[in-house]
N, C-alpha and C. Protein backbone atom coordinates (compact mmCIF):
# COMPACT_ATOMS: atom_id res chain seq x y z
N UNK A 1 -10.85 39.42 15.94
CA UNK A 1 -11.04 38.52 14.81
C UNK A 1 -9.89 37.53 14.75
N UNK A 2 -10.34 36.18 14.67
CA UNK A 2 -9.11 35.16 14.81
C UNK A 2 -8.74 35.15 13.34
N UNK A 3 -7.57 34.42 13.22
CA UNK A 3 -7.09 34.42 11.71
C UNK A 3 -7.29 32.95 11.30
N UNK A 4 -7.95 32.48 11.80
CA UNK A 4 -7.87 30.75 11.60
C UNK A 4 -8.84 30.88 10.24
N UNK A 5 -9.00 30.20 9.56
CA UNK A 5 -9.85 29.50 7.84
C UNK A 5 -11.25 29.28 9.07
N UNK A 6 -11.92 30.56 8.01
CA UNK A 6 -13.08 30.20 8.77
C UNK A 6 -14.22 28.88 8.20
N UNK A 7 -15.05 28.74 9.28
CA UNK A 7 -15.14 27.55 8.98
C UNK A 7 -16.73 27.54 7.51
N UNK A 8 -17.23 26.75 7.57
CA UNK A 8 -17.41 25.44 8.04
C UNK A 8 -17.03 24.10 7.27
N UNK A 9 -15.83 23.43 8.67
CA UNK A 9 -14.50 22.46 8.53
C UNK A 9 -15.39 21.32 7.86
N UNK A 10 -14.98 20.15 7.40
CA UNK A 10 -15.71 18.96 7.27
C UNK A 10 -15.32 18.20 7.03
N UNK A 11 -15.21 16.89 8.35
CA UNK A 11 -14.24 15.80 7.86
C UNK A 11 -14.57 14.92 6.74
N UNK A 12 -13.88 14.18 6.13
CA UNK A 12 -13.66 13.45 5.04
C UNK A 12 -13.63 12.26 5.49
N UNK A 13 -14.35 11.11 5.50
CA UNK A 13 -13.96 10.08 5.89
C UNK A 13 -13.33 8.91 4.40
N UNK A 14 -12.40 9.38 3.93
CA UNK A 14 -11.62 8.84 2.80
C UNK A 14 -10.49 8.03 3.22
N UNK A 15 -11.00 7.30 4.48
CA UNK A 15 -9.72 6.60 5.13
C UNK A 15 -9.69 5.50 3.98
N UNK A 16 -8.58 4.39 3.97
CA UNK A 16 -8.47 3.43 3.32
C UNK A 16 -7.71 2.61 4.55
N UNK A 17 -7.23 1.15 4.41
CA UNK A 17 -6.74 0.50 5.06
C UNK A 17 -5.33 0.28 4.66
N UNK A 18 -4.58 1.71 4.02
CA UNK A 18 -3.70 1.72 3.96
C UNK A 18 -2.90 3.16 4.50
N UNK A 19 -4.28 4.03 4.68
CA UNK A 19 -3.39 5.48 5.16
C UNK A 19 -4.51 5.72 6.59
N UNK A 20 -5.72 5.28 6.79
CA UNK A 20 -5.82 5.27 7.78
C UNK A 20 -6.18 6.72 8.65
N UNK A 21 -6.29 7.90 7.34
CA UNK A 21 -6.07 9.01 7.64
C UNK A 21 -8.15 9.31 7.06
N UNK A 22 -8.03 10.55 8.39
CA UNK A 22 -9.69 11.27 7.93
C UNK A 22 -9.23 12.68 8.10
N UNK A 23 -9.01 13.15 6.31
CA UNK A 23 -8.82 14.78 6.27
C UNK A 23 -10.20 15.26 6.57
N UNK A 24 -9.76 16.48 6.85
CA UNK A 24 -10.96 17.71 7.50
C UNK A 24 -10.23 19.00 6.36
N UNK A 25 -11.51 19.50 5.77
CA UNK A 25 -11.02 20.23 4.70
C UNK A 25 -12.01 21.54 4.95
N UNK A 26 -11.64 22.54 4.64
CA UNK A 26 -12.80 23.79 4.17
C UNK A 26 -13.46 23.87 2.72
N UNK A 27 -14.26 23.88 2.07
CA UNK A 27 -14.40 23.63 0.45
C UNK A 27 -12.87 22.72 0.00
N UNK A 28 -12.07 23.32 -1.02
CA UNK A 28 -11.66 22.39 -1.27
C UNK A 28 -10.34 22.33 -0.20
N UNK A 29 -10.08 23.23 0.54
CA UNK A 29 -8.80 23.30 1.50
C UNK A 29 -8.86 22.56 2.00
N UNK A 30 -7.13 21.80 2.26
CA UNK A 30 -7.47 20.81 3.57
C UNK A 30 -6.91 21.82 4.81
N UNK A 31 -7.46 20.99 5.46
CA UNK A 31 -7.26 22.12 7.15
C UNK A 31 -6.67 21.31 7.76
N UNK A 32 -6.59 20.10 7.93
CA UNK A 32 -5.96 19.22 8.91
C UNK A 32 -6.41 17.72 8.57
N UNK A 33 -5.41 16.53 9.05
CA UNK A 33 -5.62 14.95 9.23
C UNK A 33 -5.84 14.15 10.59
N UNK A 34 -6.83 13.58 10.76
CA UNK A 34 -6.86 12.49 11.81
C UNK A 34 -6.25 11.62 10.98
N UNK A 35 -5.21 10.94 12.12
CA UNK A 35 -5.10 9.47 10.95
C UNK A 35 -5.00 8.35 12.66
N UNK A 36 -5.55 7.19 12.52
CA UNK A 36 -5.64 5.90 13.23
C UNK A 36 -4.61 5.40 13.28
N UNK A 37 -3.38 5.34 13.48
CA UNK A 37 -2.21 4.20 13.09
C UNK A 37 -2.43 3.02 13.10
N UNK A 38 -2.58 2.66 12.21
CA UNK A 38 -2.86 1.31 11.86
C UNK A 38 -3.93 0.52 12.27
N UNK A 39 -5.34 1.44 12.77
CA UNK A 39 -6.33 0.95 13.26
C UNK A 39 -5.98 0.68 14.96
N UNK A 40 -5.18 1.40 15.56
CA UNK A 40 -5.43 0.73 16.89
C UNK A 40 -6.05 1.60 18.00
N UNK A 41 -6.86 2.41 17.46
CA UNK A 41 -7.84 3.37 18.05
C UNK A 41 -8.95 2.53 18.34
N UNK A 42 -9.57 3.18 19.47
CA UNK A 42 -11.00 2.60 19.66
C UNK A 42 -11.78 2.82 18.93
N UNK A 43 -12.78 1.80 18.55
CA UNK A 43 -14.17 2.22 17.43
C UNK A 43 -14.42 3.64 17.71
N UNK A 44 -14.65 4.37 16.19
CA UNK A 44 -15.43 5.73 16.63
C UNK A 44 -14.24 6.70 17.12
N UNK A 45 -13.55 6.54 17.35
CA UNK A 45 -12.85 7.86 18.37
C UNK A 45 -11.54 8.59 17.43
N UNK A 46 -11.55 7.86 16.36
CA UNK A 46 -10.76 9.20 15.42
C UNK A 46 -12.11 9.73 14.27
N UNK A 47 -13.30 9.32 14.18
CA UNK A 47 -14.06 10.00 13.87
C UNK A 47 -14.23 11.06 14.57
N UNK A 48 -14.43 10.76 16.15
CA UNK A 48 -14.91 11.85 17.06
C UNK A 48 -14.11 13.10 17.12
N UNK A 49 -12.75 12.31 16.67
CA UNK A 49 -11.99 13.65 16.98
C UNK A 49 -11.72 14.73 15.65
N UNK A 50 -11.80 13.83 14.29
CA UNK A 50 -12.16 14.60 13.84
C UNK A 50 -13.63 15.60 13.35
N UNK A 51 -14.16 14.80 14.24
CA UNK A 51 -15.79 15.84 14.12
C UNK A 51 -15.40 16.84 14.92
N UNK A 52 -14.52 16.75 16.00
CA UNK A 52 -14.25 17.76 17.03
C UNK A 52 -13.08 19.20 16.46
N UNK A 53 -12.42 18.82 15.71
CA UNK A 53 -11.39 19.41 15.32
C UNK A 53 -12.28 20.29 14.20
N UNK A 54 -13.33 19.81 13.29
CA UNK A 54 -13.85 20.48 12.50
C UNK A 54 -15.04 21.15 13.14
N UNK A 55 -15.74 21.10 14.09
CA UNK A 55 -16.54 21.78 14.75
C UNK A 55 -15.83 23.06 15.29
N UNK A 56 -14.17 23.38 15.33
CA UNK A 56 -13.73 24.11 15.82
C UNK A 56 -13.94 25.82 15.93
N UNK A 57 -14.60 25.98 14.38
CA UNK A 57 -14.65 27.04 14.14
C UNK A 57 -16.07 27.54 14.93
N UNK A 58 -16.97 26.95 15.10
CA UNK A 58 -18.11 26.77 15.24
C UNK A 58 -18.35 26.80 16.60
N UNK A 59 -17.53 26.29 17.45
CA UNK A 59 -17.00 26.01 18.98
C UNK A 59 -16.75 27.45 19.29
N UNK A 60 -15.47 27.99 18.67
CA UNK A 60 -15.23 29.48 19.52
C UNK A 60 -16.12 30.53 18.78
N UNK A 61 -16.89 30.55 17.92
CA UNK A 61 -17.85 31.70 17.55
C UNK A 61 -18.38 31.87 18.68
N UNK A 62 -19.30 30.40 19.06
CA UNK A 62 -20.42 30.84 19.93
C UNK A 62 -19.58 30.67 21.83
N UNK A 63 -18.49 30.50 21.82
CA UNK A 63 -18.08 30.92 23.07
C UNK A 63 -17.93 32.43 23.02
N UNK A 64 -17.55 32.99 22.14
CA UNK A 64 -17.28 34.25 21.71
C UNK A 64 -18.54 34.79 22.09
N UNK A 65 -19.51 34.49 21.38
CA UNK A 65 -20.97 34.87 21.91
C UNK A 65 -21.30 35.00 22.90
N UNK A 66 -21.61 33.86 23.54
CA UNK A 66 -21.95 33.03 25.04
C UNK A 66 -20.86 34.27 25.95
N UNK A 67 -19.55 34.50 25.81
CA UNK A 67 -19.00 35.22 26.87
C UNK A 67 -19.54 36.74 26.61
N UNK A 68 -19.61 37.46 25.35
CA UNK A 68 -20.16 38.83 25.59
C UNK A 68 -21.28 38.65 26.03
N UNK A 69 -22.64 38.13 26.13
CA UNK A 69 -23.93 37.99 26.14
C UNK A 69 -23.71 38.29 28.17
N UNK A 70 -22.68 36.81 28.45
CA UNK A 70 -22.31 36.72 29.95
C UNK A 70 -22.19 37.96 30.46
N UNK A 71 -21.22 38.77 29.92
CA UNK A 71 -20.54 40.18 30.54
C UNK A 71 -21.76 41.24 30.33
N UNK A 72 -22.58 41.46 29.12
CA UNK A 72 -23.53 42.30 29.40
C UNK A 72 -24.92 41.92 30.54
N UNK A 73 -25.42 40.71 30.28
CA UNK A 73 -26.07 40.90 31.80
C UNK A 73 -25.22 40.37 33.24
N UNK A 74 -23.75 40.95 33.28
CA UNK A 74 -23.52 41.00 34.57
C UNK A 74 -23.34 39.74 35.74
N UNK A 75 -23.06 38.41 34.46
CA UNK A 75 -23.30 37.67 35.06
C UNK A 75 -21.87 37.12 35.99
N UNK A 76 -20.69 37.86 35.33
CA UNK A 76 -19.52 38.22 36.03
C UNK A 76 -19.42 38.11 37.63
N UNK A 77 -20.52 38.86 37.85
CA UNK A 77 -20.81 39.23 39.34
C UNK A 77 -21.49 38.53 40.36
N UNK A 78 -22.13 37.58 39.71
CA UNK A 78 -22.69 36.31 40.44
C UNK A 78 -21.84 35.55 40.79
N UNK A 79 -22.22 34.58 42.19
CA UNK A 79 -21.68 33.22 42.56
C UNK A 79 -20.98 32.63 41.32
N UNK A 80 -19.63 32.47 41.43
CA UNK A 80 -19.04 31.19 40.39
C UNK A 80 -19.10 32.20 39.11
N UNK A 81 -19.28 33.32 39.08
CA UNK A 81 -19.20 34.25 37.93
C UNK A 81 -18.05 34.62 36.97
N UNK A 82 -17.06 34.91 37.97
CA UNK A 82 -15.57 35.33 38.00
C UNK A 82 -14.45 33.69 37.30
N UNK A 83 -14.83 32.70 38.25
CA UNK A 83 -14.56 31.52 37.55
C UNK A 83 -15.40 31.19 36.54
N UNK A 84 -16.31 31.13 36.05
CA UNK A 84 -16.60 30.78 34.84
C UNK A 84 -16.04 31.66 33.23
N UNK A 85 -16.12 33.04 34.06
CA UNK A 85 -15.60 34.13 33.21
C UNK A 85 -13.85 33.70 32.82
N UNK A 86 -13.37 33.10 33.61
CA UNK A 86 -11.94 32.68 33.34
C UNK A 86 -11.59 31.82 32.67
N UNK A 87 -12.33 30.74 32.39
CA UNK A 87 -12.81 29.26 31.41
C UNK A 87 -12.68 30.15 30.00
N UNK A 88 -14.36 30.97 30.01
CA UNK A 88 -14.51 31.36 28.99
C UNK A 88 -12.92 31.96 28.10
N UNK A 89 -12.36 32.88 28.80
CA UNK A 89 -11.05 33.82 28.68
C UNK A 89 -10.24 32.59 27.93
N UNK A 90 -9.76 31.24 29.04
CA UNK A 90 -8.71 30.89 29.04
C UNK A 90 -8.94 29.87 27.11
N UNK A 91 -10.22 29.46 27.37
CA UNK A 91 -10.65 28.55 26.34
C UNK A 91 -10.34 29.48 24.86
N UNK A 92 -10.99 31.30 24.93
CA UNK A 92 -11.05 31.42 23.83
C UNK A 92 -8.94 31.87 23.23
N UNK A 93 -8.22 32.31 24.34
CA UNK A 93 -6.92 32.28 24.02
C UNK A 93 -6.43 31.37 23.56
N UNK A 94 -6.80 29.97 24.00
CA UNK A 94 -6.25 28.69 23.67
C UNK A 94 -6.50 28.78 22.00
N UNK A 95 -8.02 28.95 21.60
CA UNK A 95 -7.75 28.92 20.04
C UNK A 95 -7.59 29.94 19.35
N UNK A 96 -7.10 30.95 20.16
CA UNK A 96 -6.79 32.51 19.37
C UNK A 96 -5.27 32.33 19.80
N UNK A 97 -4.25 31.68 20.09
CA UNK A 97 -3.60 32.00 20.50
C UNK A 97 -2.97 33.01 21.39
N UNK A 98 -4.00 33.78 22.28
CA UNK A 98 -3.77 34.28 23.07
C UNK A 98 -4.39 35.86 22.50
N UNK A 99 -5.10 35.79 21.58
CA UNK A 99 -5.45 37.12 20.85
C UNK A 99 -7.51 37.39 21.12
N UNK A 100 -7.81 37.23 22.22
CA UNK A 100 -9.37 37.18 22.78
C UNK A 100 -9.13 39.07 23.23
């Protein structure tokens, strides 16, 4: 069980043209800020990232899934099995901090 605020995250697009910032909140928690500096991001791409940052929780459930489902039918043992199984591993440590 990760300890992260479970989700579901949801960015805020409450930027203004003075902070430039898109919080991502849980109900009323904030969880984290994209902010643009001063607009010199490409169109779209601090939205994206905060759609990405709030999808997070949502992201390692179903890797979480997706890898037990993998290991019970054995798919470990197939071609490219062993490397994919290591993705899965390395991806879910990355947002468990090392606790998969």
């Amino acid at each position: 069980m990760s300890k992260h605020t479970p989700g579901p995250w949801t960015p805020q697009d409450n930027a203004t043209a003075e902070d430039h910032e898109m919080p991502i909140y849980c109900g009323d928690l904030w969880i984290a800020s994209v902010f643009d500096s001063g607009g010199d991001r490409p169109d779209g791409e601090s939205e994206a990232n905060a759609n990405l940052i709030a999808s997070a929780p949502d992201l390692l459930e179903a890797l979480q899934h997706a890898r037990g489902w993998f290991l019970a039918a054995g798919f470990e043992r197939r071609p490219g099995g062993k490397e994919a199984l290591t993705q899965y591993n390395a991806a879910i440590d990355k947002a468990t901090g090392g606790a998969s």
